[in-house]
PDB file of N, CA and C in Angstrom:
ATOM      1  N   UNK A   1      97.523 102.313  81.953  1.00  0.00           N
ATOM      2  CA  UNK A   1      97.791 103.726  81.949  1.00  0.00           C
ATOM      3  C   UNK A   1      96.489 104.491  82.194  1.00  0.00           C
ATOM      4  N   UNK A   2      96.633 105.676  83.334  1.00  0.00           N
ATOM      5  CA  UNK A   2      95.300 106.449  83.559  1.00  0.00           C
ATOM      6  C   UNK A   2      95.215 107.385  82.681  1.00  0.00           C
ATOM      7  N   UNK A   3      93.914 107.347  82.199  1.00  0.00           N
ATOM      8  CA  UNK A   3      93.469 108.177  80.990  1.00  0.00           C
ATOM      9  C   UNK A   3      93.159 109.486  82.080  1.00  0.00           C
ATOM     10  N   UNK A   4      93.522 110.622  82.430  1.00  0.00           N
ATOM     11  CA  UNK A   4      92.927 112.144  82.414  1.00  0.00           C
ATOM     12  C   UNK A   4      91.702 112.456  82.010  1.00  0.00           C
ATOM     13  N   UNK A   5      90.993 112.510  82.548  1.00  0.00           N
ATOM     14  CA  UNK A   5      89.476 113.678  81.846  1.00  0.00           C
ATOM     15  C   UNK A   5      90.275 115.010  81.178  1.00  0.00           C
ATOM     16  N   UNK A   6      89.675 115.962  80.085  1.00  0.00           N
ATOM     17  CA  UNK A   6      91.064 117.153  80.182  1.00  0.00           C
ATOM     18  C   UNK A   6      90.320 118.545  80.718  1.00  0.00           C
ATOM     19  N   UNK A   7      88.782 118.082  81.281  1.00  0.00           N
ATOM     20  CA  UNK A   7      88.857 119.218  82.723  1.00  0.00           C
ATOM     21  C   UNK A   7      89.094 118.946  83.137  1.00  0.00           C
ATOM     22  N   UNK A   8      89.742 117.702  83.879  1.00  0.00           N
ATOM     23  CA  UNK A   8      90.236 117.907  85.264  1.00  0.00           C
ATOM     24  C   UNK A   8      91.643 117.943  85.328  1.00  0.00           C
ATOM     25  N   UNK A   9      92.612 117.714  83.937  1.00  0.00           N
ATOM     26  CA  UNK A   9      93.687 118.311  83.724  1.00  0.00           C
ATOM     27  C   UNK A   9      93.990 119.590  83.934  1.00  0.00           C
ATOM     28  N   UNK A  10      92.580 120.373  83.184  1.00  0.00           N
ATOM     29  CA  UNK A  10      92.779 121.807  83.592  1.00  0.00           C
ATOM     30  C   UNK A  10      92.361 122.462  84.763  1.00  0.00           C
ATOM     31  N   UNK A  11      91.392 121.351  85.220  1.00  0.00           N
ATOM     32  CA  UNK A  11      91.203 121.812  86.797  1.00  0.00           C
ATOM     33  C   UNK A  11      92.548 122.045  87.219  1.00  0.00           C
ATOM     34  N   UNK A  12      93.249 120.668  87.520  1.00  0.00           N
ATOM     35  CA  UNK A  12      94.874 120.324  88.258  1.00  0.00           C
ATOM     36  C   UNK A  12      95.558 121.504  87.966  1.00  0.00           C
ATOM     37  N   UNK A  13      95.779 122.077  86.435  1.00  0.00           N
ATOM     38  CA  UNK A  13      96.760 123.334  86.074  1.00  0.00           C
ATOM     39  C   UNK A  13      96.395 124.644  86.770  1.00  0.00           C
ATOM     40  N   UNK A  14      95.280 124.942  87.296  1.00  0.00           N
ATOM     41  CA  UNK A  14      94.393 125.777  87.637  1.00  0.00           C
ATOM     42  C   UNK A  14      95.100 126.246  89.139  1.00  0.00           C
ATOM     43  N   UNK A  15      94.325 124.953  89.652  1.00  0.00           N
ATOM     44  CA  UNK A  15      95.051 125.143  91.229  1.00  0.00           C
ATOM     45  C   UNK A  15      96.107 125.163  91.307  1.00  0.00           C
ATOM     46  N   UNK A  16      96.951 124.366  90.459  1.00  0.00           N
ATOM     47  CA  UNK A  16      99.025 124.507  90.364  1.00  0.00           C
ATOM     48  C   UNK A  16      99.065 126.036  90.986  1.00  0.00           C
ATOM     49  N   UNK A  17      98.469 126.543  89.481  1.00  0.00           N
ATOM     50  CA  UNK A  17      98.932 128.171  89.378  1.00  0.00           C
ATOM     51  C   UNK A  17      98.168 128.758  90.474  1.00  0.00           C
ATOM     52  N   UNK A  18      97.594 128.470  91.594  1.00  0.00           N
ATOM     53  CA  UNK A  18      97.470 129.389  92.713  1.00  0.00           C
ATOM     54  C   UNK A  18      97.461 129.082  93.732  1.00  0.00           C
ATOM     55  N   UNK A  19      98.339 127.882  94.149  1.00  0.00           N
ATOM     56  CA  UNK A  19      99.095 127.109  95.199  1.00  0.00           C
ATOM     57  C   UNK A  19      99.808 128.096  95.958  1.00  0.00           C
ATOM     58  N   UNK A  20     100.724 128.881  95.202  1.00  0.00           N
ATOM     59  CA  UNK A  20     101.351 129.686  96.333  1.00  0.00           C
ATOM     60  C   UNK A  20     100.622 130.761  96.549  1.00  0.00           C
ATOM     61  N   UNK A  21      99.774 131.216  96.261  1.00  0.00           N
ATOM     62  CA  UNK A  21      99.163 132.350  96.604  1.00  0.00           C
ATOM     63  C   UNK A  21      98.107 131.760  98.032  1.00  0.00           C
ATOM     64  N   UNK A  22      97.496 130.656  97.600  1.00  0.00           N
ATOM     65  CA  UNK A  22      97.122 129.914  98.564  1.00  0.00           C
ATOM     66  C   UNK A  22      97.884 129.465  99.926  1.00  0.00           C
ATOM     67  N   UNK A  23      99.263 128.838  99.498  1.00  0.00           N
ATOM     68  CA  UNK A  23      99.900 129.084 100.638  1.00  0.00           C
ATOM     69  C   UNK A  23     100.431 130.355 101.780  1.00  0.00           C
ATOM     70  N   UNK A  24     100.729 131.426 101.085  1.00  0.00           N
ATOM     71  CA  UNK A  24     101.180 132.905 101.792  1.00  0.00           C
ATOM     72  C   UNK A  24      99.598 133.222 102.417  1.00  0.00           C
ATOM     73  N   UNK A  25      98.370 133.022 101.761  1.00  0.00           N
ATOM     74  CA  UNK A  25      97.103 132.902 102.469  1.00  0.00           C
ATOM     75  C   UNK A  25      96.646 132.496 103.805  1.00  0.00           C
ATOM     76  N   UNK A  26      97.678 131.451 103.394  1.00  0.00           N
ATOM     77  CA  UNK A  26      96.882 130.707 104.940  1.00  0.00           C
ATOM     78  C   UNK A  26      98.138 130.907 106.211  1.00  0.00           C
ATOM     79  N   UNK A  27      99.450 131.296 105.774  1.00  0.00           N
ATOM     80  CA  UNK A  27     100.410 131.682 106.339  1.00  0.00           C
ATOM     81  C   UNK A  27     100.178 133.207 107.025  1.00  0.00           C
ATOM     82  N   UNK A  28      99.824 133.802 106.594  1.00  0.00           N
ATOM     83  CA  UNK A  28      99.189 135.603 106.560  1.00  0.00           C
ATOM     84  C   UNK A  28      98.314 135.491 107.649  1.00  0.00           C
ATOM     85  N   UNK A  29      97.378 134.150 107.984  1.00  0.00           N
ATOM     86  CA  UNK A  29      96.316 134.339 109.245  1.00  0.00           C
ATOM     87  C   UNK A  29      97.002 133.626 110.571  1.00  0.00           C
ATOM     88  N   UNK A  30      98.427 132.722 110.280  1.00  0.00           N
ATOM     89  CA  UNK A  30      98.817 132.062 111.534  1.00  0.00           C
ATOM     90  C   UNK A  30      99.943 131.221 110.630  1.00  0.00           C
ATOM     91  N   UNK A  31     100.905 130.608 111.518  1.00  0.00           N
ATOM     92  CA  UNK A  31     101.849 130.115 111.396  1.00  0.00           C
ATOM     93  C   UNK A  31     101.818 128.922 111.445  1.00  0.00           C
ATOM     94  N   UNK A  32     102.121 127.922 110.493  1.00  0.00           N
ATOM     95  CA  UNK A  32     101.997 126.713 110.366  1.00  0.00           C
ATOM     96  C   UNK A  32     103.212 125.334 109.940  1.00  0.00           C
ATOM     97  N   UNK A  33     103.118 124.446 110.037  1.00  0.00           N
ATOM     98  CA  UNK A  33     103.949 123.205 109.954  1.00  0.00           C
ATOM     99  C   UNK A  33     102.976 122.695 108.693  1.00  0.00           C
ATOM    100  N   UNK A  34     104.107 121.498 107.572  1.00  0.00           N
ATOM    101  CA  UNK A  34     103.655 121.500 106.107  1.00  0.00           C
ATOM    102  C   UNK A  34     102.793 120.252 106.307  1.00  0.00           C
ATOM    103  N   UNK A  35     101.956 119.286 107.388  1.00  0.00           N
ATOM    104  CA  UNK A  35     101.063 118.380 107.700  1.00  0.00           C
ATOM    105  C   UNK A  35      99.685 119.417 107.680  1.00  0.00           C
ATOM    106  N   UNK A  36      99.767 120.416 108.299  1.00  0.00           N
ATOM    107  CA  UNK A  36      98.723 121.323 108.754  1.00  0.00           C
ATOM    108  C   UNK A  36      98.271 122.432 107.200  1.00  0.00           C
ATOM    109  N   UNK A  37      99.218 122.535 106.638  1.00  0.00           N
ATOM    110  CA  UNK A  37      98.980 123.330 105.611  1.00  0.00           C
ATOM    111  C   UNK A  37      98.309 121.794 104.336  1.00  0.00           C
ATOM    112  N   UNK A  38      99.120 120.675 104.022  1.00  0.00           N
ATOM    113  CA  UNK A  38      98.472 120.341 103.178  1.00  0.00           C
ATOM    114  C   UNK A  38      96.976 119.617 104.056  1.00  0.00           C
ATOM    115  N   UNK A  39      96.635 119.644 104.540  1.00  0.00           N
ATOM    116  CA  UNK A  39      95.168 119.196 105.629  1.00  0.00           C
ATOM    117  C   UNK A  39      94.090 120.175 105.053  1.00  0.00           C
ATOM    118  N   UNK A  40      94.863 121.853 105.480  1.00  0.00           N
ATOM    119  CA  UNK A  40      93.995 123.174 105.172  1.00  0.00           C
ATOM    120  C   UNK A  40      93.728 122.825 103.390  1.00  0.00           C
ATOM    121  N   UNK A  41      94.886 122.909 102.802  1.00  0.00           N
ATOM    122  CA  UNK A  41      94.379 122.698 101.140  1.00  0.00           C
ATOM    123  C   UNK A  41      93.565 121.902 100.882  1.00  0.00           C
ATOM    124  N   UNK A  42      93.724 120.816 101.443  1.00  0.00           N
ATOM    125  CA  UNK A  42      92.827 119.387 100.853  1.00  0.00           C
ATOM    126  C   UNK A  42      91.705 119.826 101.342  1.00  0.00           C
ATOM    127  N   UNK A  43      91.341 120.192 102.694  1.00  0.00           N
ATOM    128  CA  UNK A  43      89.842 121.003 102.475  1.00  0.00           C
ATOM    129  C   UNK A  43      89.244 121.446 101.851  1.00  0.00           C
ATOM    130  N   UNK A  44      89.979 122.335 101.319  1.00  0.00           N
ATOM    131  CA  UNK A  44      89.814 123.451 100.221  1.00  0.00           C
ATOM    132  C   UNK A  44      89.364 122.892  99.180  1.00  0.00           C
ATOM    133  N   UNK A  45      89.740 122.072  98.930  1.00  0.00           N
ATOM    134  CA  UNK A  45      89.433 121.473  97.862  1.00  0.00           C
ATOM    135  C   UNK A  45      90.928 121.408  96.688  1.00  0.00           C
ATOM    136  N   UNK A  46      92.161 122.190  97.249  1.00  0.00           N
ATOM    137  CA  UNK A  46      93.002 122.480  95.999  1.00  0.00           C
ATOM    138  C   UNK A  46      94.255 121.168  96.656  1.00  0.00           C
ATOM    139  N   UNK A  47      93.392 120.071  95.933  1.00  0.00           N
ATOM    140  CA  UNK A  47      94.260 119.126  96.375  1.00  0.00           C
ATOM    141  C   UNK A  47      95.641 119.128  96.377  1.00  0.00           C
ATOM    142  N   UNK A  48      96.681 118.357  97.023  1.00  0.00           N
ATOM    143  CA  UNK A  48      98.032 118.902  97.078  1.00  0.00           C
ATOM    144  C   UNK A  48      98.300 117.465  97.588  1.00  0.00           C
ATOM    145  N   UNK A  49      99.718 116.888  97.263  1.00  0.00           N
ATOM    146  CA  UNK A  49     100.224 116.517  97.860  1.00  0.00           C
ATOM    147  C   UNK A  49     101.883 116.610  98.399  1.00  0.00           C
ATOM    148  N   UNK A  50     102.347 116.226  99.728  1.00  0.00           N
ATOM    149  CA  UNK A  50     103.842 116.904 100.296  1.00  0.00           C
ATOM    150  C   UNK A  50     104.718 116.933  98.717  1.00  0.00           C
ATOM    151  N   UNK A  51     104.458 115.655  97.979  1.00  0.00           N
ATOM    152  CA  UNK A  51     105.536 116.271  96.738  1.00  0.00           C
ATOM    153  C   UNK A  51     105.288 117.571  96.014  1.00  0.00           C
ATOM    154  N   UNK A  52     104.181 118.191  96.191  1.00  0.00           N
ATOM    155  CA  UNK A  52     103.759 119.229  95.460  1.00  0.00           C
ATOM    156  C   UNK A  52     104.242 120.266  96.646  1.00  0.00           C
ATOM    157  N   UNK A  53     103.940 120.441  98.204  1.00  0.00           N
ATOM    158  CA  UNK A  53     104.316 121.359  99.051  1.00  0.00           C
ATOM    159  C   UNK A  53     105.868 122.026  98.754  1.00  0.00           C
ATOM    160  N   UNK A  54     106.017 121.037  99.427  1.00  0.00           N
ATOM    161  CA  UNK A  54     107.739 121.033  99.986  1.00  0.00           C
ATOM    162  C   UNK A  54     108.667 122.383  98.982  1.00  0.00           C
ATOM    163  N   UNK A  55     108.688 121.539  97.384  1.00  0.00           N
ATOM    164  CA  UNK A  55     109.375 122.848  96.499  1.00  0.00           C
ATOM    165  C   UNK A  55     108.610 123.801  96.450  1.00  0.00           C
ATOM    166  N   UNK A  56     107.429 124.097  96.854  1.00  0.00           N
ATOM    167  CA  UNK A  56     106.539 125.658  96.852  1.00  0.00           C
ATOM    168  C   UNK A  56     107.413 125.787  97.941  1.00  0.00           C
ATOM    169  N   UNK A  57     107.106 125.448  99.315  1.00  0.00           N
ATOM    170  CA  UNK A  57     107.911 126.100 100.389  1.00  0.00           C
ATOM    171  C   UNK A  57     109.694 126.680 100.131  1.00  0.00           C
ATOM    172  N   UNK A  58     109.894 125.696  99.776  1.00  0.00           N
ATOM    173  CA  UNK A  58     111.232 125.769  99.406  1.00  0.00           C
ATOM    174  C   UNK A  58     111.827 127.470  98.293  1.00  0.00           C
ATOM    175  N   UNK A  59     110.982 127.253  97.435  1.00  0.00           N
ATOM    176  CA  UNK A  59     111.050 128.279  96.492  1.00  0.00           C
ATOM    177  C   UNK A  59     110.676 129.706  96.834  1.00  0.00           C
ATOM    178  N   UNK A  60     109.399 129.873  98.040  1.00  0.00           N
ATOM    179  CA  UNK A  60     108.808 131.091  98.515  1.00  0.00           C
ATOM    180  C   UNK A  60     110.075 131.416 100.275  1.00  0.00           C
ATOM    181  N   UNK A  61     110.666 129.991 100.216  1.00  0.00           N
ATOM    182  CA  UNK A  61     111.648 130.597 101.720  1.00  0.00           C
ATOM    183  C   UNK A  61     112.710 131.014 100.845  1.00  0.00           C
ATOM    184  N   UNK A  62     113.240 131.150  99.502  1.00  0.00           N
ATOM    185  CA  UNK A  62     114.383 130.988  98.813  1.00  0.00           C
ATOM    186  C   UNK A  62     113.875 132.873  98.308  1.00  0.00           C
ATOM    187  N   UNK A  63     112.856 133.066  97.826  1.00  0.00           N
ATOM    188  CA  UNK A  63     112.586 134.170  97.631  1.00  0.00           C
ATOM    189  C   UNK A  63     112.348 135.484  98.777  1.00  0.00           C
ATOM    190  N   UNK A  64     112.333 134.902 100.001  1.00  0.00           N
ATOM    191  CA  UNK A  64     112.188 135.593 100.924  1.00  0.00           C
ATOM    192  C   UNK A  64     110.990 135.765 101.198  1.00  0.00           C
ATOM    193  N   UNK A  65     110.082 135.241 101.087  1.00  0.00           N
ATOM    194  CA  UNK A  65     108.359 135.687 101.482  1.00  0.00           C
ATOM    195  C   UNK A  65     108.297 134.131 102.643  1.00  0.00           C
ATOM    196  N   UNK A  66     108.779 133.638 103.105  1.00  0.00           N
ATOM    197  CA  UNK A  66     108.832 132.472 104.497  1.00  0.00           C
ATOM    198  C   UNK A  66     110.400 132.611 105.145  1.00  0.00           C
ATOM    199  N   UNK A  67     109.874 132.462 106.599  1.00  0.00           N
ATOM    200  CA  UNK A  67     110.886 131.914 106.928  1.00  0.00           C
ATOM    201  C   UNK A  67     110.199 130.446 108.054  1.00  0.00           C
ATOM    202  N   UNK A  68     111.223 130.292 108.925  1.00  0.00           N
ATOM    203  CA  UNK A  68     110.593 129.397 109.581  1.00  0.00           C
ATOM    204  C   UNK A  68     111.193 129.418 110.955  1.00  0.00           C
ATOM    205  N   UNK A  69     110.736 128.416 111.978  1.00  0.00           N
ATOM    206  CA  UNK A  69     111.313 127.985 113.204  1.00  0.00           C
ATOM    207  C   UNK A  69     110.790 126.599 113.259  1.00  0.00           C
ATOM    208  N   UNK A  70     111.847 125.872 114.155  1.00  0.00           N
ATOM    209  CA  UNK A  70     111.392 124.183 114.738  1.00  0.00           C
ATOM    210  C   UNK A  70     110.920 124.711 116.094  1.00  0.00           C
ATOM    211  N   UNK A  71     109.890 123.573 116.795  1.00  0.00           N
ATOM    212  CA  UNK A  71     108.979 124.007 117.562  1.00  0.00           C
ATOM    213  C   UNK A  71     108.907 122.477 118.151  1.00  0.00           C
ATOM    214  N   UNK A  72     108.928 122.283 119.489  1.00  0.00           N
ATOM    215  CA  UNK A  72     109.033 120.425 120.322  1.00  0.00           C
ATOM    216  C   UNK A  72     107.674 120.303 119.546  1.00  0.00           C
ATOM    217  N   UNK A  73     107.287 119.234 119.367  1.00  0.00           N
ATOM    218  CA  UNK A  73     106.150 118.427 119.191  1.00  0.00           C
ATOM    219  C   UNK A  73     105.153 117.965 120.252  1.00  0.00           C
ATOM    220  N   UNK A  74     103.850 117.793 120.324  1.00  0.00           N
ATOM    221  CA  UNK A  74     103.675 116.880 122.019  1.00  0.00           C
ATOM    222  C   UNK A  74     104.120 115.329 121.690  1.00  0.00           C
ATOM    223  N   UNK A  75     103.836 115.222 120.461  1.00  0.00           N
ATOM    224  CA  UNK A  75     104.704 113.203 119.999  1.00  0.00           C
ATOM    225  C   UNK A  75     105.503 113.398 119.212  1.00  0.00           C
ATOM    226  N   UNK A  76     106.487 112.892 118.971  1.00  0.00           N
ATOM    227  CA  UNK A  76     106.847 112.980 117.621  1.00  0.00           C
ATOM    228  C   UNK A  76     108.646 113.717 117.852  1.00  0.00           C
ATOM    229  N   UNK A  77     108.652 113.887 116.470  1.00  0.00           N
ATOM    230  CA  UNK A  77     109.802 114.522 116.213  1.00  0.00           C
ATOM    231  C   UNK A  77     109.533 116.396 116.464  1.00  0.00           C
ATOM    232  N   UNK A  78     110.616 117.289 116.510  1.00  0.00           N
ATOM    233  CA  UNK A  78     110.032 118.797 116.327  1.00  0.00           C
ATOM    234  C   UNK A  78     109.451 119.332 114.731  1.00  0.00           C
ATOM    235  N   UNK A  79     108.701 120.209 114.954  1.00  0.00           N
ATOM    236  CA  UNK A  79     107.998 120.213 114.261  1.00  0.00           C
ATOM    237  C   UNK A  79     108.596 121.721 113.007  1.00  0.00           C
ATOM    238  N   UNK A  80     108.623 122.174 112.026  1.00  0.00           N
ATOM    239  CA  UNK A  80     109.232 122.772 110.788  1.00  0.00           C
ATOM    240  C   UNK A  80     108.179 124.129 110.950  1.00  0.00           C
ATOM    241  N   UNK A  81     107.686 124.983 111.465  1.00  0.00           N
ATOM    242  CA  UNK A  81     107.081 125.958 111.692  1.00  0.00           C
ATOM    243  C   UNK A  81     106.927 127.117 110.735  1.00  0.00           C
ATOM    244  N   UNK A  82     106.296 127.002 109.260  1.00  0.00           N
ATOM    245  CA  UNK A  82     106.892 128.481 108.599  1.00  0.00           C
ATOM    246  C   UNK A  82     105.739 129.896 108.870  1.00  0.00           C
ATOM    247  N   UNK A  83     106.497 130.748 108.544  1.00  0.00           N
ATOM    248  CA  UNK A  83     106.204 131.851 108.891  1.00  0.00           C
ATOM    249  C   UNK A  83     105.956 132.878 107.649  1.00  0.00           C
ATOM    250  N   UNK A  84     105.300 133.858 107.572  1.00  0.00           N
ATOM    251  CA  UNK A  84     105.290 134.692 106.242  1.00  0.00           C
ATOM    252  C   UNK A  84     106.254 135.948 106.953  1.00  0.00           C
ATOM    253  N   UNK A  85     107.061 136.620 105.564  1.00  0.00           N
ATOM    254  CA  UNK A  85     108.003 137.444 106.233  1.00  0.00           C
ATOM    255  C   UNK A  85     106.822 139.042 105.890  1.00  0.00           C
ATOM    256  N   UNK A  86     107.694 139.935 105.774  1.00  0.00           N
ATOM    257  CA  UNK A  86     107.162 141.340 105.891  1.00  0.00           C
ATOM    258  C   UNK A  86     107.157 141.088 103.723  1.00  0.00           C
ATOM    259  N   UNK A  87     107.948 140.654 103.128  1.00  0.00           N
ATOM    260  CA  UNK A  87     108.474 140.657 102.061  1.00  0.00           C
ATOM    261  C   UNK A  87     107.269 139.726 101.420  1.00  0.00           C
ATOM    262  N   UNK A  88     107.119 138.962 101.987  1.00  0.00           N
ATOM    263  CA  UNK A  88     105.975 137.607 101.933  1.00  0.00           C
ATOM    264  C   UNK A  88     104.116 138.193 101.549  1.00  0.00           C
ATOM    265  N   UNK A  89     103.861 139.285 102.935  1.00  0.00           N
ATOM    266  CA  UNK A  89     103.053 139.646 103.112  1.00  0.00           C
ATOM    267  C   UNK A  89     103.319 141.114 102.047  1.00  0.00           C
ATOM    268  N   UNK A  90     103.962 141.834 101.647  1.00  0.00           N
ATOM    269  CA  UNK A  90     104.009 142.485 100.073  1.00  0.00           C
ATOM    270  C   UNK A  90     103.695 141.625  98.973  1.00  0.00           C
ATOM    271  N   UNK A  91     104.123 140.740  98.605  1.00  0.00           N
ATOM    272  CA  UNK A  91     103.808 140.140  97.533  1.00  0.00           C
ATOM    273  C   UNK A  91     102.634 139.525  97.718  1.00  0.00           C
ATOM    274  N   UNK A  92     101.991 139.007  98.852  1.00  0.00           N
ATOM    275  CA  UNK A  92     100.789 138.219  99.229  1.00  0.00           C
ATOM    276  C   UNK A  92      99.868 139.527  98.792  1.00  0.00           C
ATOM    277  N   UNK A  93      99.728 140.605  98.911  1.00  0.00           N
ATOM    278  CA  UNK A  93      99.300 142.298  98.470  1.00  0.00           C
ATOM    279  C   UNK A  93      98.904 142.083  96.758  1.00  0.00           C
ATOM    280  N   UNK A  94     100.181 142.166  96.321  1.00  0.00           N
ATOM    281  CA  UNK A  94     100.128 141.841  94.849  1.00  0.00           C
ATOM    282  C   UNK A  94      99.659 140.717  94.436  1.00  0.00           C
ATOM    283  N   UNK A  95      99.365 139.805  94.801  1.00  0.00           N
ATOM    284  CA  UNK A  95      99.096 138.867  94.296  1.00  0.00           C
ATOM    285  C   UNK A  95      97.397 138.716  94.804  1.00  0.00           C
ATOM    286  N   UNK A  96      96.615 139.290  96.071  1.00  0.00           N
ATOM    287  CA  UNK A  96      95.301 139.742  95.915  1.00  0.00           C
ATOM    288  C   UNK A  96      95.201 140.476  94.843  1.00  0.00           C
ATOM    289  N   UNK A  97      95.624 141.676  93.910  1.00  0.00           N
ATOM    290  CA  UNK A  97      95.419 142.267  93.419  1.00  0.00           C
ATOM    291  C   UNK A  97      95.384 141.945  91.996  1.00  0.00           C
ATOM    292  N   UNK A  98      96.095 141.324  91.455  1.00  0.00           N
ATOM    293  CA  UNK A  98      96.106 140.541  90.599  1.00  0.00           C
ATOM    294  C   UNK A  98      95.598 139.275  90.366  1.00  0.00           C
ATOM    295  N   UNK A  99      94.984 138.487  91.284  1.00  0.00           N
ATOM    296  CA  UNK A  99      93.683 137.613  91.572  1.00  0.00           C
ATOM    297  C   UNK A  99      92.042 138.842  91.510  1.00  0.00           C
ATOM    298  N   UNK A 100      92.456 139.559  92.066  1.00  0.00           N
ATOM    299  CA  UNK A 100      91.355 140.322  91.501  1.00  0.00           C
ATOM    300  C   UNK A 100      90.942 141.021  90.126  1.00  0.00           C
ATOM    301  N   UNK A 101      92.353 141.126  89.651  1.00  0.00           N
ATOM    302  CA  UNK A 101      92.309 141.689  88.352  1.00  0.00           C
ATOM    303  C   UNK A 101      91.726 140.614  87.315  1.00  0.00           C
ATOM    304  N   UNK A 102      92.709 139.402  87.440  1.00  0.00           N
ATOM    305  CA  UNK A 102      91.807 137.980  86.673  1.00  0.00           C
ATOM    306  C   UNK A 102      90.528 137.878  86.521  1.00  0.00           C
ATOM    307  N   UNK A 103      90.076 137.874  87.790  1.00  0.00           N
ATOM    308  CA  UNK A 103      88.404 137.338  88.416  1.00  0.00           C
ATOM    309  C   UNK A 103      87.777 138.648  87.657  1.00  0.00           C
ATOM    310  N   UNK A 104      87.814 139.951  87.553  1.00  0.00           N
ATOM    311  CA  UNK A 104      87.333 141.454  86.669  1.00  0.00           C
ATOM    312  C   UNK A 104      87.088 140.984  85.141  1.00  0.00           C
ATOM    313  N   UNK A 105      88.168 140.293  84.982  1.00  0.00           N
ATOM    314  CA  UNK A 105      88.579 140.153  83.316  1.00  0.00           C
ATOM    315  C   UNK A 105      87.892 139.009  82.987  1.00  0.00           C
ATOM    316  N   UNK A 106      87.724 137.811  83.954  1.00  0.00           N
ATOM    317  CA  UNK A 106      86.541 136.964  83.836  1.00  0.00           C
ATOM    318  C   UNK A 106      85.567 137.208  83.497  1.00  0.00           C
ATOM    319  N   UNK A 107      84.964 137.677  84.377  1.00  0.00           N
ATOM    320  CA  UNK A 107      83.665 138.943  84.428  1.00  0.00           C
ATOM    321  C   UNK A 107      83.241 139.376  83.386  1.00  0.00           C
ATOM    322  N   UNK A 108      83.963 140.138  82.859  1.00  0.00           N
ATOM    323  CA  UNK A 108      84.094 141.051  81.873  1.00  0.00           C
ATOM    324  C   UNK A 108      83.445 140.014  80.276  1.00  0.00           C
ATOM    325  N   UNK A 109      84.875 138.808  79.828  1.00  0.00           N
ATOM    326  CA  UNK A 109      84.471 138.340  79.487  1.00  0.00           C
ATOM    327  C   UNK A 109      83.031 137.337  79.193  1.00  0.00           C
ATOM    328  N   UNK A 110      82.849 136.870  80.030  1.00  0.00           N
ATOM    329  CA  UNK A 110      81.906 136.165  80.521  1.00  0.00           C
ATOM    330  C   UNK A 110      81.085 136.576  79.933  1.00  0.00           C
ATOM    331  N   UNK A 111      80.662 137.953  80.468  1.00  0.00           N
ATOM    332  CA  UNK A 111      79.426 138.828  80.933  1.00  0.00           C
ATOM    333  C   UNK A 111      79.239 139.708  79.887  1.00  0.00           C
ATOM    334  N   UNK A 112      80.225 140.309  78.702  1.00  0.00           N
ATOM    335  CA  UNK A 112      80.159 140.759  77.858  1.00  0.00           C
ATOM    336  C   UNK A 112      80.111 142.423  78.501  1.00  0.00           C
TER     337      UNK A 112
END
């Protein structure tokens, strides 16, 4: 059985909670397929894997902030294309704003 470090438990809880904000992020600059989005995260550093994608996508196309299109592939099968809606890019609004409000209150604390 793998023992957890419990920062890096709380690292893991950390990024959970700003996965989708991260996703409508990278959706907001261009339109993407869910190979290309978890590639962009793992860069990032906010590791992810498709079991972790898929129900974010699922849940933010269910709320109305994605939609999508299939698109030919040059190999392969067609490809799952999502898109941020107008509804998507409002809440992507609020949710800078309230990432900013956190990061203030950090600050604040922190810094006394």
């Amino acid at each position: 059985m793998e023992i957890i470090h419990p920062i890096e438990n709380i690292k893991s809880q950390m990024r959970k909670g700003v996965l989708e904000y991260c996703i409508l992020s990278i959706l907001a600059k261009k339109d993407s397929y869910a190979p290309a989005l978890i590639a962009e995260l793992k860069q990032a550093k906010m590791i992810v894997v498709e079991g972790t994608l898929y129900p974010l996508l699922i849940r933010q196309k269910n709320q109305g902030f994605l939609t999508y299109r299939w698109e030919e592939s040059p190999q392969g099968p067609p490809r799952k294309y999502y898109m941020i809606t107008d509804k998507g890019r409002a809440a992507l609004q609020e949710m800078d704003q309230a990432w900013n409000e956190v990061v203030e209150s950090i600050k604040l604390i922190k810094n006394g």
